[in-house]
Protein backbone atom coordinates (compact mmCIF):
# COMPACT_ATOMS: atom_id res chain seq x y z
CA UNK A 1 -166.64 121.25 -107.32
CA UNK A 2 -169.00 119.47 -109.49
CA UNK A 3 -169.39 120.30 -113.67
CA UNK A 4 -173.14 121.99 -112.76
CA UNK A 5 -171.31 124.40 -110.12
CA UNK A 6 -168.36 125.34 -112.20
CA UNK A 7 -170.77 126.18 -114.90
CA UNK A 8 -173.44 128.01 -112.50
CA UNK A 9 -170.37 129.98 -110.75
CA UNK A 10 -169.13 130.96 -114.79
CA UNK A 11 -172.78 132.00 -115.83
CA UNK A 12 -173.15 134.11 -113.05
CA UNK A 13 -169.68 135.52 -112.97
CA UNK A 14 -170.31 136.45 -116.59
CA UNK A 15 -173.97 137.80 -116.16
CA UNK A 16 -172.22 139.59 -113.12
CA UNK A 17 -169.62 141.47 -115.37
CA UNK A 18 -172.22 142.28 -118.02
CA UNK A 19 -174.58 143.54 -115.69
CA UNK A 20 -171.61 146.13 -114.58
CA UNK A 21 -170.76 147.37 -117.87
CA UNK A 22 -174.18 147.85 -118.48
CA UNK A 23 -173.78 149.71 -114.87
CA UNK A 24 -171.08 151.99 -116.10
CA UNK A 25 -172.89 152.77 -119.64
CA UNK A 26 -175.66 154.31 -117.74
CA UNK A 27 -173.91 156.37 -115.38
CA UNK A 28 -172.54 157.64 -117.89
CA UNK A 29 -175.46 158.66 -120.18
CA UNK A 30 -176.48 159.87 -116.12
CA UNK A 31 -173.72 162.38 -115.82
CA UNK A 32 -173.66 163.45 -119.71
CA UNK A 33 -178.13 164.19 -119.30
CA UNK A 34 -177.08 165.87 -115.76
CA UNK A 35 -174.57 168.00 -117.94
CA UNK A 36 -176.78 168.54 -120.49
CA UNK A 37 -179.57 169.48 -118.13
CA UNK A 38 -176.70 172.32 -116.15
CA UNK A 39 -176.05 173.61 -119.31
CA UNK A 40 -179.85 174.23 -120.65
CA UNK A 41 -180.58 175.54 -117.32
CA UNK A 42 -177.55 178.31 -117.54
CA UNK A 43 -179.29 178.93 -121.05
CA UNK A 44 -182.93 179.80 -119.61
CA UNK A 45 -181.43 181.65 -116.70
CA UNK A 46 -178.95 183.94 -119.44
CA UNK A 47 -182.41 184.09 -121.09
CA UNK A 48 -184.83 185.21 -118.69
CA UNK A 49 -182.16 188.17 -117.71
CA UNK A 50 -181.94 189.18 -121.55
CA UNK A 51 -185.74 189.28 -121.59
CA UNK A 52 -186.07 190.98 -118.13
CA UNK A 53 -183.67 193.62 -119.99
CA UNK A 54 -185.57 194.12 -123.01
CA UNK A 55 -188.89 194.42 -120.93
CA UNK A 56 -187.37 197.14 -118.41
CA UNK A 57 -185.89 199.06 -121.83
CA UNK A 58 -189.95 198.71 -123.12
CA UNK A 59 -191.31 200.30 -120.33
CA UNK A 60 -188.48 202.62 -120.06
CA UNK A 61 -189.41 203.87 -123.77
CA UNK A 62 -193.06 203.81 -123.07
CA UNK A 63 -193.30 205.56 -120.14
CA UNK A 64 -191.41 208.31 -122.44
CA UNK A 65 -193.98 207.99 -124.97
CA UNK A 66 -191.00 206.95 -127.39
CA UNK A 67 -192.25 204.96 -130.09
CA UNK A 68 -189.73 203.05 -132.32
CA UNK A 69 -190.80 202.35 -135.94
């Protein structure tokens, strides 16, 4: 092999191995945002029920004509 391919076959090699690790680092910061996202959407859900609650326990009250002060 000639000095121009031995250099060409090391500058891609190298390119080739950075271009993984980049690879890797954003799969990661993937999985961790898909996390993230599972997590905040556990959050609304746990919310929406608490607020469903609160708004059955309102109507509850004011179909009693119980007023709170």
């Amino acid at each position: 092999m000639g000095d121009d391919v031995t250099a060409l076959l090391i500058a891609l090699a190298c390119e080739n191995a950075d271009l993984r690790e980049q690879l890797a680092t954003a799969q990661d910061m993937l999985m961790e945002t898909a996390i993230d996202a599972g997590n905040l959407h556990a959050l609304i859900e746990a919310m929406v029920v608490e607020r469903d609650v609160w708004r059955a326990e309102a109507e509850r009250l004011g179909a009693k004509g119980v007023r709170r002060v």
